[in-house]
PDB file of N, CA and C in Angstrom:
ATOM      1  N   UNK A   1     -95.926-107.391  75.543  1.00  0.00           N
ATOM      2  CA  UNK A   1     -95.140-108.534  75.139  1.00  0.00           C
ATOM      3  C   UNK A   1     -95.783-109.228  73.931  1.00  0.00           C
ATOM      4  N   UNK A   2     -96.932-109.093  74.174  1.00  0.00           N
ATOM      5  CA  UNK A   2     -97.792-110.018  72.858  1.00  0.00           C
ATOM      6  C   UNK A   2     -97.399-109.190  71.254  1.00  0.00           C
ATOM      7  N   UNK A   3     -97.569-108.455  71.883  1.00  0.00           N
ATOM      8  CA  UNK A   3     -97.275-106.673  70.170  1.00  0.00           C
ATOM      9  C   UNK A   3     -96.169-107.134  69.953  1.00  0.00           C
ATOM     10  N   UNK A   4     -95.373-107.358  70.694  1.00  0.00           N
ATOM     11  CA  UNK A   4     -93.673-107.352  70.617  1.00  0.00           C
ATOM     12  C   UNK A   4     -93.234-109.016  69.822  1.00  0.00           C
ATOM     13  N   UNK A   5     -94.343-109.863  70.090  1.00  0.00           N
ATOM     14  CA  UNK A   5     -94.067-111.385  69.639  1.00  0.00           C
ATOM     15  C   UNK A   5     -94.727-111.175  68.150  1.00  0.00           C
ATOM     16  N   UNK A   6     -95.859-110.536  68.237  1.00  0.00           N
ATOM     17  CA  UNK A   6     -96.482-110.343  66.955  1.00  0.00           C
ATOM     18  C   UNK A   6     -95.579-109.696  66.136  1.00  0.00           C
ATOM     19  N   UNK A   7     -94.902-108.952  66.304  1.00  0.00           N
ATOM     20  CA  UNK A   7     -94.178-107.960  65.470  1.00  0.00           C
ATOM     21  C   UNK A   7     -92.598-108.930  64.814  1.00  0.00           C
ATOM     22  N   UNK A   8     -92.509-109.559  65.917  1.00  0.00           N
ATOM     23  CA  UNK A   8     -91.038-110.345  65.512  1.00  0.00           C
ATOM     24  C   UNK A   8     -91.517-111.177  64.700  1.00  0.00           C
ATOM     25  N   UNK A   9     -92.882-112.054  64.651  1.00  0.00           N
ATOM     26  CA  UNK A   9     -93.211-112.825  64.348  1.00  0.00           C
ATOM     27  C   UNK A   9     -94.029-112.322  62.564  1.00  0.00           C
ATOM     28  N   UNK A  10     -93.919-111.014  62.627  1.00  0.00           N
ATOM     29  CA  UNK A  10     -94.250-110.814  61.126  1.00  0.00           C
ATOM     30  C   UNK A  10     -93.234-110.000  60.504  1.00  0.00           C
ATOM     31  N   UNK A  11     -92.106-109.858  61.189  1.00  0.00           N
ATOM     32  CA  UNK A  11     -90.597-109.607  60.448  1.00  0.00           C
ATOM     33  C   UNK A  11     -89.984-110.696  59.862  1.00  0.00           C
ATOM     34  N   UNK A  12     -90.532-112.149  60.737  1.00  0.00           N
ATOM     35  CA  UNK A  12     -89.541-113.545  59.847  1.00  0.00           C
ATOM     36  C   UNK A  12     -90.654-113.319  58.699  1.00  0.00           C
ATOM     37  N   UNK A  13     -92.100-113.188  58.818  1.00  0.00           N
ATOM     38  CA  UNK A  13     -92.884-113.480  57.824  1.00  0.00           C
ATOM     39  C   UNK A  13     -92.921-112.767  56.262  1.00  0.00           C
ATOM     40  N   UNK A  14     -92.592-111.609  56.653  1.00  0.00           N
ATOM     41  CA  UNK A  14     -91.398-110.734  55.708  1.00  0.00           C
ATOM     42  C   UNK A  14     -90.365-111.151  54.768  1.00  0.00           C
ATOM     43  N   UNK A  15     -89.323-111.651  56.012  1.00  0.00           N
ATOM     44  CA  UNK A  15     -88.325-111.967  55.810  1.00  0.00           C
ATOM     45  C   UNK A  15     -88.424-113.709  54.937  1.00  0.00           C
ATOM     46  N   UNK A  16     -89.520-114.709  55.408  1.00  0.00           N
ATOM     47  CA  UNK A  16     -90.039-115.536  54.371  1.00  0.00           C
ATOM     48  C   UNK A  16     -90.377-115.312  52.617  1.00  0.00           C
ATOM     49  N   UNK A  17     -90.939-114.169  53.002  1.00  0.00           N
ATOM     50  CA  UNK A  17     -91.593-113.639  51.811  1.00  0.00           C
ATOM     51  C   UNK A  17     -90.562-113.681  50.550  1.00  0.00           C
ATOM     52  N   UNK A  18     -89.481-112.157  51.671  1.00  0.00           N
ATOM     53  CA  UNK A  18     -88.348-112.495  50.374  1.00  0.00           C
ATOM     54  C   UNK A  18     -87.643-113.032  49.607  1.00  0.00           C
ATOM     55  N   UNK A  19     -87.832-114.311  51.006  1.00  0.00           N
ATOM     56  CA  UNK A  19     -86.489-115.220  50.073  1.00  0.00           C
ATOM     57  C   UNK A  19     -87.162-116.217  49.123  1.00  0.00           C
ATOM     58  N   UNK A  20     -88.863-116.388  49.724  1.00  0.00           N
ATOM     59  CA  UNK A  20     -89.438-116.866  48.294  1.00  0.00           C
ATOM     60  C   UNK A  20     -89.398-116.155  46.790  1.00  0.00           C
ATOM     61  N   UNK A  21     -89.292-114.620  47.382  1.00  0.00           N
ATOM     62  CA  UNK A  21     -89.348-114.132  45.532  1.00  0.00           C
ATOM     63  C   UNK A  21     -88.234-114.372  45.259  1.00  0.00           C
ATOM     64  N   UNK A  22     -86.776-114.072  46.085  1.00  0.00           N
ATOM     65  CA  UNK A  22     -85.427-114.463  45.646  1.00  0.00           C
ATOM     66  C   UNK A  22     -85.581-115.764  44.639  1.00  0.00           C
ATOM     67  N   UNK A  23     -85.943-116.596  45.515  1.00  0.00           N
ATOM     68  CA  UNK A  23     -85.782-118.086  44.877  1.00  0.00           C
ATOM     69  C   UNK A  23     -86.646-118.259  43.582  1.00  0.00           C
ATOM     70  N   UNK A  24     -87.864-117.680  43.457  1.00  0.00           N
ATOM     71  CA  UNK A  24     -88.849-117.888  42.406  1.00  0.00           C
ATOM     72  C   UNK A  24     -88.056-117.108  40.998  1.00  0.00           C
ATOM     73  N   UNK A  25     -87.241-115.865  41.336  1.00  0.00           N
ATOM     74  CA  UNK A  25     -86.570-114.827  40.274  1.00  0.00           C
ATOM     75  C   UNK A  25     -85.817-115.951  39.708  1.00  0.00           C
ATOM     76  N   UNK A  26     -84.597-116.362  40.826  1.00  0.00           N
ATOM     77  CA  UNK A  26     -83.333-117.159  40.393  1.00  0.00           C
ATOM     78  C   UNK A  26     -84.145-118.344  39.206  1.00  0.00           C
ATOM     79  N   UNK A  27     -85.388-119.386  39.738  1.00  0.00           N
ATOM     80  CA  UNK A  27     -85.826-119.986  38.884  1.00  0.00           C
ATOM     81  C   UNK A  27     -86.001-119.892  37.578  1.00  0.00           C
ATOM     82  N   UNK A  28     -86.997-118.959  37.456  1.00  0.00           N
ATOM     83  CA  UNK A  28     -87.471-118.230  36.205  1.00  0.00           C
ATOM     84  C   UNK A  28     -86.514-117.131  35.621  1.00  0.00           C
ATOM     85  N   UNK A  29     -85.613-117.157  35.739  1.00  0.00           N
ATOM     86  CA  UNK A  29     -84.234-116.178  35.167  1.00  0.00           C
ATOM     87  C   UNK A  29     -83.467-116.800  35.598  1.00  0.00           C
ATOM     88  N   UNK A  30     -82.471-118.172  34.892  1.00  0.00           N
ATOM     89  CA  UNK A  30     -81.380-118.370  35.932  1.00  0.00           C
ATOM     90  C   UNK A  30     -80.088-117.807  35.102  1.00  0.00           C
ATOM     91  N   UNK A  31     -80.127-117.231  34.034  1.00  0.00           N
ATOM     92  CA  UNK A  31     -78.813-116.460  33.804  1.00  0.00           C
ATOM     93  C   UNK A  31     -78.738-114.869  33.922  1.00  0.00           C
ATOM     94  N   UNK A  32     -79.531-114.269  35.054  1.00  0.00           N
ATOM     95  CA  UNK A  32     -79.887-113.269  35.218  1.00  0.00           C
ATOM     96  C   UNK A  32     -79.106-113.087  36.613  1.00  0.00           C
ATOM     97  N   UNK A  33     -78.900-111.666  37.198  1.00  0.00           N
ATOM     98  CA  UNK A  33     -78.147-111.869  38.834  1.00  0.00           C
ATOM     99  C   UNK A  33     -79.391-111.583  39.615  1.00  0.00           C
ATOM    100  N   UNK A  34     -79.321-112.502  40.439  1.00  0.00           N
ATOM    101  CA  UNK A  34     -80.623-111.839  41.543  1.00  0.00           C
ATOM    102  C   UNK A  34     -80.026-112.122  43.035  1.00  0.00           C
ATOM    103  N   UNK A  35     -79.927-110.485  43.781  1.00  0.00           N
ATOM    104  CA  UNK A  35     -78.862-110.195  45.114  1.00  0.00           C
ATOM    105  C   UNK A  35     -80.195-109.993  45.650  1.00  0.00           C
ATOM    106  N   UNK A  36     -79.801-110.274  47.055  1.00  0.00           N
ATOM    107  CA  UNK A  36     -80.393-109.935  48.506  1.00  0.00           C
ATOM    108  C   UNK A  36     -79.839-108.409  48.607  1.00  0.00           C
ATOM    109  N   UNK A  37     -80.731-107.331  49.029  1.00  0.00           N
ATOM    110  CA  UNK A  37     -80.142-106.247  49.784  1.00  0.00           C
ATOM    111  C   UNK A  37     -79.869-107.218  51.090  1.00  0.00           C
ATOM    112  N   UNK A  38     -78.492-106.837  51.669  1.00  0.00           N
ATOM    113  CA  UNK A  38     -78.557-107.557  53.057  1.00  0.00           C
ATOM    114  C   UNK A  38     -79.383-106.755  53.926  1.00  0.00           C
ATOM    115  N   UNK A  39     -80.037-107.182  54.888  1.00  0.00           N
ATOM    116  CA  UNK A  39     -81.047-106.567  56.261  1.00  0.00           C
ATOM    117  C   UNK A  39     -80.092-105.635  56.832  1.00  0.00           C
ATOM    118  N   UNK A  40     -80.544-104.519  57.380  1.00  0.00           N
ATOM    119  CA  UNK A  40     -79.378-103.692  57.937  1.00  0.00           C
ATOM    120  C   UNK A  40     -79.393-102.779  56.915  1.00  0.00           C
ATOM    121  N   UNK A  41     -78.998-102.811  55.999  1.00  0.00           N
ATOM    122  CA  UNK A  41     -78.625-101.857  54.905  1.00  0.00           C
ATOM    123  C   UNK A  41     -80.014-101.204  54.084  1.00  0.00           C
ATOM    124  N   UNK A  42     -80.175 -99.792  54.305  1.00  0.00           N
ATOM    125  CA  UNK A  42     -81.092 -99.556  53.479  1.00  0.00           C
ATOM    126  C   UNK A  42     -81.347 -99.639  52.361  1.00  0.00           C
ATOM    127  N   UNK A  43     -82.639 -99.525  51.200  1.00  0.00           N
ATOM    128  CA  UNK A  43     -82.458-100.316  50.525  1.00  0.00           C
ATOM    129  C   UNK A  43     -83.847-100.841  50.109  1.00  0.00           C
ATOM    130  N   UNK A  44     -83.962-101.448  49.166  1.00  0.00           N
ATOM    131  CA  UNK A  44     -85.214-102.183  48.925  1.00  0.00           C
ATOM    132  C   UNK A  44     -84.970-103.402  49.287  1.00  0.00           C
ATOM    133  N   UNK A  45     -85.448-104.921  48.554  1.00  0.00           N
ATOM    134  CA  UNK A  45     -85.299-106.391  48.719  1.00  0.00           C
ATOM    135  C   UNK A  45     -84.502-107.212  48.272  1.00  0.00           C
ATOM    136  N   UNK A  46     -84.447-107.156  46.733  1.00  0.00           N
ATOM    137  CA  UNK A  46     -83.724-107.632  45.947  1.00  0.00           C
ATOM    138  C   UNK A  46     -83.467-106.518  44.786  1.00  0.00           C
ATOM    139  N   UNK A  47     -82.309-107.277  44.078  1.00  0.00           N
ATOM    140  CA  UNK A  47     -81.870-106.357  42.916  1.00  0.00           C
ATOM    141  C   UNK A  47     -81.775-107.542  41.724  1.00  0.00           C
ATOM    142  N   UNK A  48     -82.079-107.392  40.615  1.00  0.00           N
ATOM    143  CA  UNK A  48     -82.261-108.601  39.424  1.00  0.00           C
ATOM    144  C   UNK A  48     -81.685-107.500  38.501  1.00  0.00           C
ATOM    145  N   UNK A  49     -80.612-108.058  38.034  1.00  0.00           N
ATOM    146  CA  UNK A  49     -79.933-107.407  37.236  1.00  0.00           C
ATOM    147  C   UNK A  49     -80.471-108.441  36.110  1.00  0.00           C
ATOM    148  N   UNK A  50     -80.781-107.947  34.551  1.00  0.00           N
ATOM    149  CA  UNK A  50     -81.050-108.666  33.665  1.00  0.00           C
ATOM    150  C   UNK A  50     -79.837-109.015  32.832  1.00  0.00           C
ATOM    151  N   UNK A  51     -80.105-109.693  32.270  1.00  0.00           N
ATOM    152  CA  UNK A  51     -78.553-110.171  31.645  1.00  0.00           C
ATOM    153  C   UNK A  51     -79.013-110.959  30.036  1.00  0.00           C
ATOM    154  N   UNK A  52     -78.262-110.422  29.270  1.00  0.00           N
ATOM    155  CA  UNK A  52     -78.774-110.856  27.929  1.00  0.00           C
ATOM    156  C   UNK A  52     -77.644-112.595  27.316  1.00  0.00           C
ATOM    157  N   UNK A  53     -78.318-112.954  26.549  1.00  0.00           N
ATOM    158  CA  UNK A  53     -77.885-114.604  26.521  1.00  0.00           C
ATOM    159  C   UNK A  53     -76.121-114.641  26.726  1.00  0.00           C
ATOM    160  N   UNK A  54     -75.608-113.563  26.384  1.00  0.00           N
ATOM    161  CA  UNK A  54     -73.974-113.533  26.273  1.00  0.00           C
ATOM    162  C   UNK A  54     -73.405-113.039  27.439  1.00  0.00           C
ATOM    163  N   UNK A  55     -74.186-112.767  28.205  1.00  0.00           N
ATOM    164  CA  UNK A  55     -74.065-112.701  29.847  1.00  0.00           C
ATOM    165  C   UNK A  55     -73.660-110.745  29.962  1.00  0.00           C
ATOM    166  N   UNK A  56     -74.258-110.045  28.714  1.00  0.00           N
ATOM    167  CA  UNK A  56     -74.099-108.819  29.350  1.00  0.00           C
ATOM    168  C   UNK A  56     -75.119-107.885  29.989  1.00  0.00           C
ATOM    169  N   UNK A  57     -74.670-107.421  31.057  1.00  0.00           N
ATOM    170  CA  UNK A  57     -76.091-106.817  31.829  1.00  0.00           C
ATOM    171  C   UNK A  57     -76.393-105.856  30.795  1.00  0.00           C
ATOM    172  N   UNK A  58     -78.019-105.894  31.143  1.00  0.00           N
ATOM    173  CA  UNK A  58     -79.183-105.220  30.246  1.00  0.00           C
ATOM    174  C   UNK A  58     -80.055-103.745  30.966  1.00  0.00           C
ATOM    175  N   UNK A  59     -80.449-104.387  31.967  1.00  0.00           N
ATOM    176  CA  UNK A  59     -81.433-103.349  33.087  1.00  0.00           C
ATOM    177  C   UNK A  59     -81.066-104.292  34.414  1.00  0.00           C
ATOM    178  N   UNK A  60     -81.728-103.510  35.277  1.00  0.00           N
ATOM    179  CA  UNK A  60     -82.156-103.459  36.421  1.00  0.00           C
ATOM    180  C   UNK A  60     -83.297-103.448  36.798  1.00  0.00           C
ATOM    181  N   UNK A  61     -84.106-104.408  38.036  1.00  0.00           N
ATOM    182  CA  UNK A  61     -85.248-104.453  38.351  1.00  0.00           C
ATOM    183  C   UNK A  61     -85.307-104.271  39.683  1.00  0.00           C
ATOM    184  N   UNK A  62     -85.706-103.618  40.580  1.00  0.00           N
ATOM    185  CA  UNK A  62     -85.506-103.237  41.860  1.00  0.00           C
ATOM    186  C   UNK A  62     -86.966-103.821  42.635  1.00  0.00           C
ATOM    187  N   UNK A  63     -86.840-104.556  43.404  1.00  0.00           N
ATOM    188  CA  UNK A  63     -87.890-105.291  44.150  1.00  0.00           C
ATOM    189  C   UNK A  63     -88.157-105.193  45.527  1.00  0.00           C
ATOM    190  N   UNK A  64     -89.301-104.653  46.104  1.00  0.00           N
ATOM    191  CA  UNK A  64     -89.996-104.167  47.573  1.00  0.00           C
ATOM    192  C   UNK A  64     -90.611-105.281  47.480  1.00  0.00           C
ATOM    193  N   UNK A  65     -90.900-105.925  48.676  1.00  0.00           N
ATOM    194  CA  UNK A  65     -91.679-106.882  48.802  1.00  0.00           C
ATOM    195  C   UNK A  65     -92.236-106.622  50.818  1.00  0.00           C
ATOM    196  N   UNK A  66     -93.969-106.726  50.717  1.00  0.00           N
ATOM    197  CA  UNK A  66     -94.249-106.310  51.913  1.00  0.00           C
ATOM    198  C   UNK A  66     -95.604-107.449  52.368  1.00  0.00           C
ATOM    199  N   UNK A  67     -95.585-107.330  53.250  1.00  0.00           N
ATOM    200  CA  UNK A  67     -96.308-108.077  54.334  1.00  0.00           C
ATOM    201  C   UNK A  67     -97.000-107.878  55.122  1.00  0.00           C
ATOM    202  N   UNK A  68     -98.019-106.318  54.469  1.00  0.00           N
ATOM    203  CA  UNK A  68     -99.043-105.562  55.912  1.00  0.00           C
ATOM    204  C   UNK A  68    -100.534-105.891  54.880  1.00  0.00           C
ATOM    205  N   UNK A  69    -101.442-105.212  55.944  1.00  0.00           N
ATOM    206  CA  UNK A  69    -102.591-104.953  55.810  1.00  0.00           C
ATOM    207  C   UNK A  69    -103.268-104.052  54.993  1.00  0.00           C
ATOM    208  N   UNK A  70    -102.388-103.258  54.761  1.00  0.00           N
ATOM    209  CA  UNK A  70    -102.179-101.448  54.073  1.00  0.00           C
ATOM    210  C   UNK A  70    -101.658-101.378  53.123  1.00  0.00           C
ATOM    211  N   UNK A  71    -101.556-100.800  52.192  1.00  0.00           N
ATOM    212  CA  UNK A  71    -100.808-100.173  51.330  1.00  0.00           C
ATOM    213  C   UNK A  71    -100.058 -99.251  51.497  1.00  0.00           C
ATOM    214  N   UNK A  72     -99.314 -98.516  52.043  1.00  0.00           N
ATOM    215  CA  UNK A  72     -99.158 -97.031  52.194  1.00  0.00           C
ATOM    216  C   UNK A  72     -98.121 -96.424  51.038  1.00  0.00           C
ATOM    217  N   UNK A  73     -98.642 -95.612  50.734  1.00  0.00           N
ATOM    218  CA  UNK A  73     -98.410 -94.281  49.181  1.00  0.00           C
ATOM    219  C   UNK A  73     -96.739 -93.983  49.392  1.00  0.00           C
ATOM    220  N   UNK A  74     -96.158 -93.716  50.661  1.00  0.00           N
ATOM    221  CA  UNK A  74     -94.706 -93.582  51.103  1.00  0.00           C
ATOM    222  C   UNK A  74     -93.750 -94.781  50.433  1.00  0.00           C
ATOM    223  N   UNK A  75     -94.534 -95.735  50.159  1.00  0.00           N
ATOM    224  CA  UNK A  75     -94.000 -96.972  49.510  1.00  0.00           C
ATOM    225  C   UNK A  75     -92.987 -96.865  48.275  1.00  0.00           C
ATOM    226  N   UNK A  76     -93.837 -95.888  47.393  1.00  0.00           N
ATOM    227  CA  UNK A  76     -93.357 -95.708  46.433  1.00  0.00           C
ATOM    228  C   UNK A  76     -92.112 -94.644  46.141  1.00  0.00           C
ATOM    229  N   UNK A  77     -92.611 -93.591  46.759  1.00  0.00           N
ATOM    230  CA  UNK A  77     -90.860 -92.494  46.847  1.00  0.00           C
ATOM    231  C   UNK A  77     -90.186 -93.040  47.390  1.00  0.00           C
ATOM    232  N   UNK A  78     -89.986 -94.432  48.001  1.00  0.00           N
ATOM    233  CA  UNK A  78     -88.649 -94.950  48.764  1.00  0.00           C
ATOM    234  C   UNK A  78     -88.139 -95.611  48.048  1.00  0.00           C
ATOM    235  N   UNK A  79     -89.107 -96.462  47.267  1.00  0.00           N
ATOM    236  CA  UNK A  79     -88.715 -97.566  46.175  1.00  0.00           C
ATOM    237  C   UNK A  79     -87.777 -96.783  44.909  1.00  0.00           C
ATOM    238  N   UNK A  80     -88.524 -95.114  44.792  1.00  0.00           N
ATOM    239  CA  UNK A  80     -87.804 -94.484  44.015  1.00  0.00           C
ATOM    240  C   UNK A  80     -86.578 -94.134  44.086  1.00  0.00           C
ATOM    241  N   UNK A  81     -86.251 -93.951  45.216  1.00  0.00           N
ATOM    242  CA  UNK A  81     -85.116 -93.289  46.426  1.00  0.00           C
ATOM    243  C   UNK A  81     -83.910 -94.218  45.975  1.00  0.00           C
ATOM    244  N   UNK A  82     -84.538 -94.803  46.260  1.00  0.00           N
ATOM    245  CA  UNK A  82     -83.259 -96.159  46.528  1.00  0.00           C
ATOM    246  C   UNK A  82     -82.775 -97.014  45.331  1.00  0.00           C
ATOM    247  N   UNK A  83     -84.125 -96.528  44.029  1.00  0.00           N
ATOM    248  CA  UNK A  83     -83.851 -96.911  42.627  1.00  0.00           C
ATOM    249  C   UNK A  83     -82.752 -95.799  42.251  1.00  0.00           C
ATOM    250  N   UNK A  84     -82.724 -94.922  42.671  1.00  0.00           N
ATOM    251  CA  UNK A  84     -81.630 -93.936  42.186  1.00  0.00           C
ATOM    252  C   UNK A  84     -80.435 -94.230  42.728  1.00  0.00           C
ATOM    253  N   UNK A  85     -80.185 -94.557  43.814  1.00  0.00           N
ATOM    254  CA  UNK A  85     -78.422 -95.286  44.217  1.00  0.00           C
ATOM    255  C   UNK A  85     -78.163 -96.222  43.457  1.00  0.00           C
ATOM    256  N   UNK A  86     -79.160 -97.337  43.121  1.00  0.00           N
ATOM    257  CA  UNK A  86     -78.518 -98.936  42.549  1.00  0.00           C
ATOM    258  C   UNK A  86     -78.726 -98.415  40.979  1.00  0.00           C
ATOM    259  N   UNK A  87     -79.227 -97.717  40.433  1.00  0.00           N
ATOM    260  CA  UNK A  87     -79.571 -97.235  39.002  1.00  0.00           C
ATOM    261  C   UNK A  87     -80.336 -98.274  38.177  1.00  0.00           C
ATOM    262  N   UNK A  88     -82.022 -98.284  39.068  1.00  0.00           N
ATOM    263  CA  UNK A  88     -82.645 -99.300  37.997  1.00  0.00           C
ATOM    264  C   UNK A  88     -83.415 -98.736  37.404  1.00  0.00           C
ATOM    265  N   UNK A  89     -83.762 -99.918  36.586  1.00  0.00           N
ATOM    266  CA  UNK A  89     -84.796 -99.253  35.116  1.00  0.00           C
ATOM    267  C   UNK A  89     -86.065 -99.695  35.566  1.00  0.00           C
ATOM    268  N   UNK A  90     -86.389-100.486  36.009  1.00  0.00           N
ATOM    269  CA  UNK A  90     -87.881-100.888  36.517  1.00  0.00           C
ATOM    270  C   UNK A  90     -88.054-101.127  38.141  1.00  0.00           C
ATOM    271  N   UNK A  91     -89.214-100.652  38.475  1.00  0.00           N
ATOM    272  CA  UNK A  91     -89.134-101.035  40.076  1.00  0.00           C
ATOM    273  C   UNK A  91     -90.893-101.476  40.331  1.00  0.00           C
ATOM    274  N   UNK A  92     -90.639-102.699  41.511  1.00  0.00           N
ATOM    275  CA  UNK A  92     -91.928-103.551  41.652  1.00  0.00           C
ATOM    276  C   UNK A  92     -92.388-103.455  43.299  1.00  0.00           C
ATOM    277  N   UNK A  93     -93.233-103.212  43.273  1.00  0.00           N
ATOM    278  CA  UNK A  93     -93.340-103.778  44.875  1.00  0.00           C
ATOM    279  C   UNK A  93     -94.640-104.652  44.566  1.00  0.00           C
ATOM    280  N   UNK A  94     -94.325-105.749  45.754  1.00  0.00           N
ATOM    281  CA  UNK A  94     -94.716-107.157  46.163  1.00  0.00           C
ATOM    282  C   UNK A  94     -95.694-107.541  46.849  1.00  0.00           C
ATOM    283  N   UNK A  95     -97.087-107.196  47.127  1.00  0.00           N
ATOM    284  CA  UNK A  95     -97.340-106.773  48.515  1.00  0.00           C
ATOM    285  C   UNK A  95     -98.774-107.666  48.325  1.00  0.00           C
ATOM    286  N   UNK A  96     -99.470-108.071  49.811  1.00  0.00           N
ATOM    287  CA  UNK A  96    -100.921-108.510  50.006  1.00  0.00           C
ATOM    288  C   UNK A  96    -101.694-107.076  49.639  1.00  0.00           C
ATOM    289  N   UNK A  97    -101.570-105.772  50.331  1.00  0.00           N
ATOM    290  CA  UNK A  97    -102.069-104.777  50.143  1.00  0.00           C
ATOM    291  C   UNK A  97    -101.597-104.197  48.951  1.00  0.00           C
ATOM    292  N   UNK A  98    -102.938-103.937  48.310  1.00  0.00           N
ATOM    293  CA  UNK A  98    -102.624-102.999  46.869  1.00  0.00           C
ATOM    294  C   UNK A  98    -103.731-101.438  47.161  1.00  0.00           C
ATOM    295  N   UNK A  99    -103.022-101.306  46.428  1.00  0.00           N
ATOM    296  CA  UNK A  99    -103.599 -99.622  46.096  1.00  0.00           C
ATOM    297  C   UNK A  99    -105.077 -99.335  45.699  1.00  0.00           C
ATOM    298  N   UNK A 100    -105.727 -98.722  45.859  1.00  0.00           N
ATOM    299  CA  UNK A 100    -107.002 -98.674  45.169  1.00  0.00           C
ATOM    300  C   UNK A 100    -107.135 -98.586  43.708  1.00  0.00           C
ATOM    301  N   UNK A 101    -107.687 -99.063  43.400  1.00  0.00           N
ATOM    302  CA  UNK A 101    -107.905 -99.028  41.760  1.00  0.00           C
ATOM    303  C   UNK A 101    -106.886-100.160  40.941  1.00  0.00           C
ATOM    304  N   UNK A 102    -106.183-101.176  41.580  1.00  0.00           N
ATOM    305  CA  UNK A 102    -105.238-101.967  41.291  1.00  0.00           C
ATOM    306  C   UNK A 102    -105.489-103.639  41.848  1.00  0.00           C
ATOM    307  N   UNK A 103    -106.426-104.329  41.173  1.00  0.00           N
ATOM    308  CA  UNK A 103    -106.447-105.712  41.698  1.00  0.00           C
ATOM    309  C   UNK A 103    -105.718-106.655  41.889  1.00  0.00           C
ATOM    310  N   UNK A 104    -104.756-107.238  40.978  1.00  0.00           N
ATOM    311  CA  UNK A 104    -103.806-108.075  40.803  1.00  0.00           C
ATOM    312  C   UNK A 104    -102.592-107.765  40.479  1.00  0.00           C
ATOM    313  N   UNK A 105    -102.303-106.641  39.379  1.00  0.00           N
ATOM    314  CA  UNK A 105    -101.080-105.931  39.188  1.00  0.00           C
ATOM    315  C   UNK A 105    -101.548-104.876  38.203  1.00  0.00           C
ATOM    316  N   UNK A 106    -101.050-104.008  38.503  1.00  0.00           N
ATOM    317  CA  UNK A 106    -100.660-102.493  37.493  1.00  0.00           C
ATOM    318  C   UNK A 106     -99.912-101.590  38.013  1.00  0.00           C
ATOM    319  N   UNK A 107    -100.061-100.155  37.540  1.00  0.00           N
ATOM    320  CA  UNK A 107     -98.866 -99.632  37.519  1.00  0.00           C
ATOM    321  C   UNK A 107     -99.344 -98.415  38.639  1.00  0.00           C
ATOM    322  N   UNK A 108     -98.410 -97.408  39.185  1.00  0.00           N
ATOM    323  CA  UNK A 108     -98.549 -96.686  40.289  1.00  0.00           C
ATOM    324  C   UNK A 108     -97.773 -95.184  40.037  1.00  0.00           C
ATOM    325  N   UNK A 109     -97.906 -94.270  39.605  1.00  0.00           N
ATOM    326  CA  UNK A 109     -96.421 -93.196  39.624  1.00  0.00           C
ATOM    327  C   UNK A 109     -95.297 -93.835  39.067  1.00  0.00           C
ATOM    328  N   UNK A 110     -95.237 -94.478  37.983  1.00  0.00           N
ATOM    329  CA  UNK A 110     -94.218 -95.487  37.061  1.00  0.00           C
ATOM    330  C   UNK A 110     -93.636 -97.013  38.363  1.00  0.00           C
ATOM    331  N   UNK A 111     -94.514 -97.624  39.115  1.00  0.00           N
ATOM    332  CA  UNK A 111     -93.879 -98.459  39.543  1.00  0.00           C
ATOM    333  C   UNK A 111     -95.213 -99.638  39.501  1.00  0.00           C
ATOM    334  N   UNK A 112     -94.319-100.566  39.373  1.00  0.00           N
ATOM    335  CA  UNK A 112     -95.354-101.839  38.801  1.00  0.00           C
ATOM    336  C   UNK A 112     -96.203-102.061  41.012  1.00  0.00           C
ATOM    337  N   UNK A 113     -96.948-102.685  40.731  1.00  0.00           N
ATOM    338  CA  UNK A 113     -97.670-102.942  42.273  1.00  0.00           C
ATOM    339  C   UNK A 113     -98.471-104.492  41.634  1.00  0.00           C
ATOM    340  N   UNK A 114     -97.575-105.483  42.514  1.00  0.00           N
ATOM    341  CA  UNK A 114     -98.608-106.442  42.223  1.00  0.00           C
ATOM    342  C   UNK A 114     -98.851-107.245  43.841  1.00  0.00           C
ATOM    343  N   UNK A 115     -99.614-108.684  43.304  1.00  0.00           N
ATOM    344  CA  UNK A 115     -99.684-109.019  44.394  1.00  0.00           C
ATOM    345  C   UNK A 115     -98.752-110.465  44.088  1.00  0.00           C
ATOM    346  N   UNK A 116     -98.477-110.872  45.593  1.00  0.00           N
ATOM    347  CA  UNK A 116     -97.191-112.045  45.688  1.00  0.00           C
ATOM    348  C   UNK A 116     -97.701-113.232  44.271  1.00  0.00           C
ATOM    349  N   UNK A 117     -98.556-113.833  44.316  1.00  0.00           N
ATOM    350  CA  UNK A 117     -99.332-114.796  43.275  1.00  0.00           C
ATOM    351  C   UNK A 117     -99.269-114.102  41.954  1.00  0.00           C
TER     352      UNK A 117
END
């Protein structure tokens, strides 16, 4: 029961996470689109469509955002996976755990890896 409270209890913490980057994107880009993947649907986190001053979309930024202890390498072919249905041009994941050789942010098999800050 305790695993089971812990576990629910670091799915809202997750689920916190995202909607802070949601909200921080919308800030710092507000004529840009920035969607929720809805929960349920596979998928990465968010999608930030860029949008140039005359409001025509530019790229795509595809956003993982995670909440473990680990890093794990699987991270990235999914992020890829799923960059190929929505058709983006850049993809980020979000995470406390980074990769070895990666302190604050750099790059991974072409995908940016930073940390939430």
């Amino acid at each position: 029961m305790r695993r089971k409270a812990e576990q629910g209890s670091m799915q809202i913490q997750g689920e916190i996470q995202e909607l802070a980057v949601e909200e921080i994107l919308r800030n710092l880009f507000p004529i840009d689109l920035i969607e929720e993947v809805d929960k349920g649907i596979k998928g990465a986190d968010v999608i930030h469509t860029v949008r140039s001053k005359i409001g025509t979309d530019c790229d795509k930024i595809l956003y993982e955002s995670k909440k473990t202890k680990t890093f794990v390498q699987d991270w990235i072919s999914k992020l890829k996976a799923d960059a190929s249905i929505v058709k983006a041009d850049l993809l980020v994941i979000i995470t406390e755990a980074l990769p070895e050789g990666i302190e604050k942010i750099g790059q991974k098999d072409g995908v940016w890896i930073c940390t939430y800050q």
